[in-house]
Protein backbone atom coordinates (compact mmCIF):
# COMPACT_ATOMS: atom_id res chain seq x y z
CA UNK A 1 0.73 22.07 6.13
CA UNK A 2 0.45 20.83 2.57
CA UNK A 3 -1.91 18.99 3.32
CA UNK A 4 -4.29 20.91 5.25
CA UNK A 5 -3.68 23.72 2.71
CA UNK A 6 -5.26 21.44 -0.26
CA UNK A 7 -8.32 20.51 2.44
CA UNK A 8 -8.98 24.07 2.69
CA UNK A 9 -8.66 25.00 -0.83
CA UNK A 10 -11.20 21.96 -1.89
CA UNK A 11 -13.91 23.43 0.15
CA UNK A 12 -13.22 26.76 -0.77
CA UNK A 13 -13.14 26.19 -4.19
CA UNK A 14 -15.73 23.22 -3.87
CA UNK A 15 -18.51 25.18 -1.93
CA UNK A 16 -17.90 28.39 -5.06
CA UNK A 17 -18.31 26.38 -8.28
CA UNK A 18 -20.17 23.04 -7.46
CA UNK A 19 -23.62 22.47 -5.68
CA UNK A 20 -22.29 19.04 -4.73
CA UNK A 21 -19.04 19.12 -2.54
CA UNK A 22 -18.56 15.60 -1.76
CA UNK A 23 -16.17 12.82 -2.37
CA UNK A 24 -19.25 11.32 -4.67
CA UNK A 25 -17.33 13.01 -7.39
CA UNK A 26 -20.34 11.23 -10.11
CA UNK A 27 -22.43 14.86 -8.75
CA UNK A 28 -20.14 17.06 -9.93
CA UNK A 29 -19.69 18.32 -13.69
CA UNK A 30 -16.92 16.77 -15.36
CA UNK A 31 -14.74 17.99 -18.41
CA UNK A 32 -13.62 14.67 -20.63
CA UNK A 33 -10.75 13.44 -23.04
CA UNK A 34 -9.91 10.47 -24.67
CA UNK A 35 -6.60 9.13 -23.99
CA UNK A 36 -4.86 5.82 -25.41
CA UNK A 37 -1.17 6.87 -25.76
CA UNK A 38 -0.44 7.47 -21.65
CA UNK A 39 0.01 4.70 -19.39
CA UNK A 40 -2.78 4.42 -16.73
CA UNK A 41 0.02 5.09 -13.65
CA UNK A 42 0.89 8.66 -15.09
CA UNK A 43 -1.59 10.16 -12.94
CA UNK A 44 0.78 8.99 -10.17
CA UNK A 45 2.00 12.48 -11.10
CA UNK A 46 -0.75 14.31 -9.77
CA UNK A 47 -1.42 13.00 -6.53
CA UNK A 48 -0.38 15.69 -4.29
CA UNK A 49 -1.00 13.44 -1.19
CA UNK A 50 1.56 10.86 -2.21
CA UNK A 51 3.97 13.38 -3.19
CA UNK A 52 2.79 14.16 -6.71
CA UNK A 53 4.13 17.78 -7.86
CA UNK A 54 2.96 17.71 -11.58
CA UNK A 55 -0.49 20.25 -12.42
CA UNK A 56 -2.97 19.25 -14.81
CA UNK A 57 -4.08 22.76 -16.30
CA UNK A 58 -7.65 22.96 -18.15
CA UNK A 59 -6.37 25.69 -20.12
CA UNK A 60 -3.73 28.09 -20.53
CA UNK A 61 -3.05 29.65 -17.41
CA UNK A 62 -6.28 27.42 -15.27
CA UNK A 63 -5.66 24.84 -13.18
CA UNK A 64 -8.00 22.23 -13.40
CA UNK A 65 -10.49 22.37 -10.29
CA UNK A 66 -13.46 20.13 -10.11
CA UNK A 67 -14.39 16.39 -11.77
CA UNK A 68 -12.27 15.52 -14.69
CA UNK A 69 -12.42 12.43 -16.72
CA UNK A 70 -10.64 10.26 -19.59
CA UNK A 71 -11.57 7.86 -22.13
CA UNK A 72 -10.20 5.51 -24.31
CA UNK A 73 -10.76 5.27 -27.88
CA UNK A 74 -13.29 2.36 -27.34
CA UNK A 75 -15.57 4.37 -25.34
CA UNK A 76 -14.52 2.93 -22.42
CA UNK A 77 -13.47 4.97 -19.13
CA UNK A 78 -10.07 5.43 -18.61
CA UNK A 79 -9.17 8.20 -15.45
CA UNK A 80 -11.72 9.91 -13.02
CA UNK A 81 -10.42 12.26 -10.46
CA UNK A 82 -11.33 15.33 -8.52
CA UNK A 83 -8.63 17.91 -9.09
CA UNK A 84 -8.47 20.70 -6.61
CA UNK A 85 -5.51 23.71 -8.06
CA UNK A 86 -4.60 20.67 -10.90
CA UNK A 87 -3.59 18.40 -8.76
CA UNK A 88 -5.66 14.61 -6.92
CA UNK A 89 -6.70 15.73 -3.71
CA UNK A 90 -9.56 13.52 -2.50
CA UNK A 91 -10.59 10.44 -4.88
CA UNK A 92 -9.84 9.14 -8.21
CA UNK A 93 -10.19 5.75 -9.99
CA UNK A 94 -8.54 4.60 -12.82
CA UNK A 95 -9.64 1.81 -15.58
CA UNK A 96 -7.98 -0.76 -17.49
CA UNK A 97 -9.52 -0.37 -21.59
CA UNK A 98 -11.91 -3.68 -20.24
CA UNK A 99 -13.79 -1.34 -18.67
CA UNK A 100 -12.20 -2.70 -15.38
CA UNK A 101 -11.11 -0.90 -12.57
CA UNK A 102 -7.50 -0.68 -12.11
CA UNK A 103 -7.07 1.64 -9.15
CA UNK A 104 -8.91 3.59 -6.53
CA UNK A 105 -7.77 6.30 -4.21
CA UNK A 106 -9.81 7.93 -1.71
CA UNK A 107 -9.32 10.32 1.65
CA UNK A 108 -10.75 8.63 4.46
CA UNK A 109 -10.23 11.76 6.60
CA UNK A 110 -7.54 14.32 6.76
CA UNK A 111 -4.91 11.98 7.78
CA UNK A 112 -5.90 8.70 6.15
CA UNK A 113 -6.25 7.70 2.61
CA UNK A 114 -6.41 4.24 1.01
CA UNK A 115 -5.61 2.75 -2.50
CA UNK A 116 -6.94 -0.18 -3.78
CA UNK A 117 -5.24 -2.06 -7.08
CA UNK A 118 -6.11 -4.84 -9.39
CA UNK A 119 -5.13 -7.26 -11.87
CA UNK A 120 -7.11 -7.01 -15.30
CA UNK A 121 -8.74 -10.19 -14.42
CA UNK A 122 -10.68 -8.27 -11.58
CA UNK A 123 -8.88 -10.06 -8.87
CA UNK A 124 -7.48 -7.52 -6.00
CA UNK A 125 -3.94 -6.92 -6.68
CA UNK A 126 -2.89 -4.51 -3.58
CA UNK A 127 -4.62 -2.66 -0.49
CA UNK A 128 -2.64 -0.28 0.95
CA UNK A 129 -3.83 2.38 3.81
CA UNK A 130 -1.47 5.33 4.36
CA UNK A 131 -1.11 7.49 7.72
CA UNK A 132 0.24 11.29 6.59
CA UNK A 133 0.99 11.13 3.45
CA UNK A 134 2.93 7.80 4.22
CA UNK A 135 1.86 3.83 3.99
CA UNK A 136 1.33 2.49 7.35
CA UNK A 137 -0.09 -1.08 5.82
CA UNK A 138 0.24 -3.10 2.27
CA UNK A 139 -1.44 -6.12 1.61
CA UNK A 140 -0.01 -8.15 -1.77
CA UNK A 141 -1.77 -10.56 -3.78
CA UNK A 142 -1.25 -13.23 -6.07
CA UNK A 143 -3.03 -13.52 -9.72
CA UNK A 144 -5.19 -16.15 -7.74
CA UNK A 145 -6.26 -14.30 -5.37
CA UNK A 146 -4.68 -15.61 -2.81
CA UNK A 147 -2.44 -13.44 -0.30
CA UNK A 148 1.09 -13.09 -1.48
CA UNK A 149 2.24 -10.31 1.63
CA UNK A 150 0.84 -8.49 4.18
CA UNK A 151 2.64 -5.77 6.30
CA UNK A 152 1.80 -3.22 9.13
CA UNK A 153 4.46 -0.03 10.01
CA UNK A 154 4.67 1.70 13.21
CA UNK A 155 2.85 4.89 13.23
CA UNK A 156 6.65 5.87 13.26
CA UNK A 157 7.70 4.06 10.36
CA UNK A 158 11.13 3.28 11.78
CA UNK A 159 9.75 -0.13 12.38
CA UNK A 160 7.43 -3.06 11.22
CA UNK A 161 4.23 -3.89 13.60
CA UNK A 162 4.17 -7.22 11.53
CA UNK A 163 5.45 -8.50 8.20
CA UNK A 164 4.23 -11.77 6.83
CA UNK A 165 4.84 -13.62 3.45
CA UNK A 166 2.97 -16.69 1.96
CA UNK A 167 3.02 -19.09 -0.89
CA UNK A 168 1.05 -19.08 -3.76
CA UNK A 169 -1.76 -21.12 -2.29
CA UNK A 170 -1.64 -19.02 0.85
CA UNK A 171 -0.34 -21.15 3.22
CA UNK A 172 2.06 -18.74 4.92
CA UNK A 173 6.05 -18.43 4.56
CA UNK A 174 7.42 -16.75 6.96
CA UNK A 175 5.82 -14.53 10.07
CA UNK A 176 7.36 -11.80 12.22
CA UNK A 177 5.04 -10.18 14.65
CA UNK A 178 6.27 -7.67 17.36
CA UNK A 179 6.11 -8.66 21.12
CA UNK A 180 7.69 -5.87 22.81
CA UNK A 181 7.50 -2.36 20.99
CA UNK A 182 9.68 -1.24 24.23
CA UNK A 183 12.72 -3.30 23.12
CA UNK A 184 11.44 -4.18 19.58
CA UNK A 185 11.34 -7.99 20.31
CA UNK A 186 9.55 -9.98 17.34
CA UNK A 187 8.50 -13.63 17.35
CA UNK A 188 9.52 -14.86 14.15
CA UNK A 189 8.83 -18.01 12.23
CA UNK A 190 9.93 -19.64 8.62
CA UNK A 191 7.34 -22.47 6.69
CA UNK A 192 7.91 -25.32 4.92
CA UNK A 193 5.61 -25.19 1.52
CA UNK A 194 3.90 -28.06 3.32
CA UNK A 195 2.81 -25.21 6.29
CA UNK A 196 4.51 -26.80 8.86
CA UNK A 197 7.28 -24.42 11.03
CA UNK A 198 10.90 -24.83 9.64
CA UNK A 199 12.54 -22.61 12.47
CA UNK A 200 11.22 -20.15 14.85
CA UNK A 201 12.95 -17.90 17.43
CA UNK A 202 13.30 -14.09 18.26
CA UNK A 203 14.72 -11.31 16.44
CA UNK A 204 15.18 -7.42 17.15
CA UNK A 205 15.19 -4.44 15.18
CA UNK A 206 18.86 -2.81 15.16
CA UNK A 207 18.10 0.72 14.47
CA UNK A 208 21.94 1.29 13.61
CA UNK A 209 21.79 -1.10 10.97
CA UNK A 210 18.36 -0.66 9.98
CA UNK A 211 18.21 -4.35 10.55
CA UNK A 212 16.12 -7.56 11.91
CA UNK A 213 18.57 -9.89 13.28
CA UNK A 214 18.26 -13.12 15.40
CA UNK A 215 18.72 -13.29 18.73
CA UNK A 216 18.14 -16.09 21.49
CA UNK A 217 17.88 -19.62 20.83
CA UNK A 218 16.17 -20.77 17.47
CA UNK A 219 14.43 -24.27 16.52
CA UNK A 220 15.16 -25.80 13.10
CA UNK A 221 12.73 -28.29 12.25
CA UNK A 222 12.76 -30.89 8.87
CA UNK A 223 9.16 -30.32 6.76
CA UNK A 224 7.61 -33.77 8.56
CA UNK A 225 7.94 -31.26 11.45
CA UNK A 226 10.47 -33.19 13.72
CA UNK A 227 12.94 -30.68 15.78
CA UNK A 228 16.79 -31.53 13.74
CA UNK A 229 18.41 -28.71 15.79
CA UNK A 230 18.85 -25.90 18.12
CA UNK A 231 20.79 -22.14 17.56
CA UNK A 232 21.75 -20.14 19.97
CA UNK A 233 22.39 -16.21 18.29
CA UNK A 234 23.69 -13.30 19.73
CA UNK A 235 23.00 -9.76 17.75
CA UNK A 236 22.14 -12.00 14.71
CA UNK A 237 25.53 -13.98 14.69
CA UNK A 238 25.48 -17.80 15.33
CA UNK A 239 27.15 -18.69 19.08
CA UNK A 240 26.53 -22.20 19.48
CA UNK A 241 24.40 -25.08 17.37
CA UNK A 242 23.10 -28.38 19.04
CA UNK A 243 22.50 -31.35 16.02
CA UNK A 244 19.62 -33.76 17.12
């Protein structure tokens, strides 16, 4: 209802000051203000999406509707946001004082938004996509640019759809991939730095515990990729190991 209360109140509001009522927010007339002292995360604050509750007022008693920008000392462009009742309701983009972006968050349509974060380098630091106000995937990256994590939630979000991590040159490090949402069976893996499988077996979520625990017979493998030994678990707890 929050939500869709902020939707209605953009277009309202939009459609009565602005000729240009889009997410294009480079139409619309902007007030400015150059800011050094904040950190470039405290407009975290205002995103009402993501659970912000802070208002940016334009004045005594006016909360800031419309474009609004900030600019560091050197000129360069620090914040740019539409603001809808004082508070991030469809895009912004912050900037590191290189003149490079550092963030950008944008509605994809009432129920989806997406934010995109970088290193000061340039290189892509995090994508994330939310689903109601909540993420539903995160990808992680190293300084190199290559991928350091990459998870997907259940439209739920009781439960992963897949979690993966990798090593810095992006060779992956461990995989877990559901098989059956029914039972919420994964097939799960662990790398040597090398890439090559260092065990691999089953696991299920244990909603009680909140948990992903082994189950079923895992393989253990040394990093030259020859099988060393066999694991039988049941509900995550070792029953019986077989040495080859």
């Amino acid at each position: 209802m929050r939500l869709f209360f902020f939707l209605i109140m953009f277009f309202i509001l939009g459609f009565k000051n602005s000729p240009a009522q889009t997410v294009d927010i480079s139409d619309v007339n902007s007030d400015t203000t150059v800011a050094d002292t904040e950190s470039i995360d405290v407009y975290d604050k205002f995103n009402s999406i993501l659970g912000g509750d802070s208002v940016r007022w334009k004045e005594k008693g006016v909360k800031l509707t419309g474009s609004y920008e900030e600019y560091y000392s050197n000129g360069k462009l620090k914040h740019k946001g539409f603001y809808t009742n004082g508070q991030l309701s469809t895009i912004y983009k912050n900037y590191f004082d290189n003149g490079q972006l550092e963030r950008s968050f944008k509605m994809i349509d009432s129920r989806n938004f997406q934010m995109e974060l970088y290193y000061k380098s340039g290189v892509m630091k995090s994508k994330r996509k939310y689903f109601k106000g909540k993420e539903i995937t995160e990808e992680d990256y190293y300084p190199n640019g290559k991928m350091e994590y990459f998870e997907e939630n259940d439209k739920s979000f009781e439960f992963y759809i897949t979690m993966n991590y990798y090593y810095k040159n992006g060779s992956p490090q461990s995989s877990l991939q559901l098989v059956d949402k029914k039972n919420k069976m994964y097939d799960s893996k662990e790398y040597w730095p090398n890439g090559n499988v260092k065990e691999e077996g089953k696991m299920f979520f244990n909603k009680v515990l909140n948990d992903y625990l082994k189950n079923g017979t895992w393989i253990l493998y040394d990093d030259s990729g020859k099988k060393i030994a066999e694991e039988d678990y049941v509900k995550g707890q070792v029953n019986e190991e077989r040495k080859f």
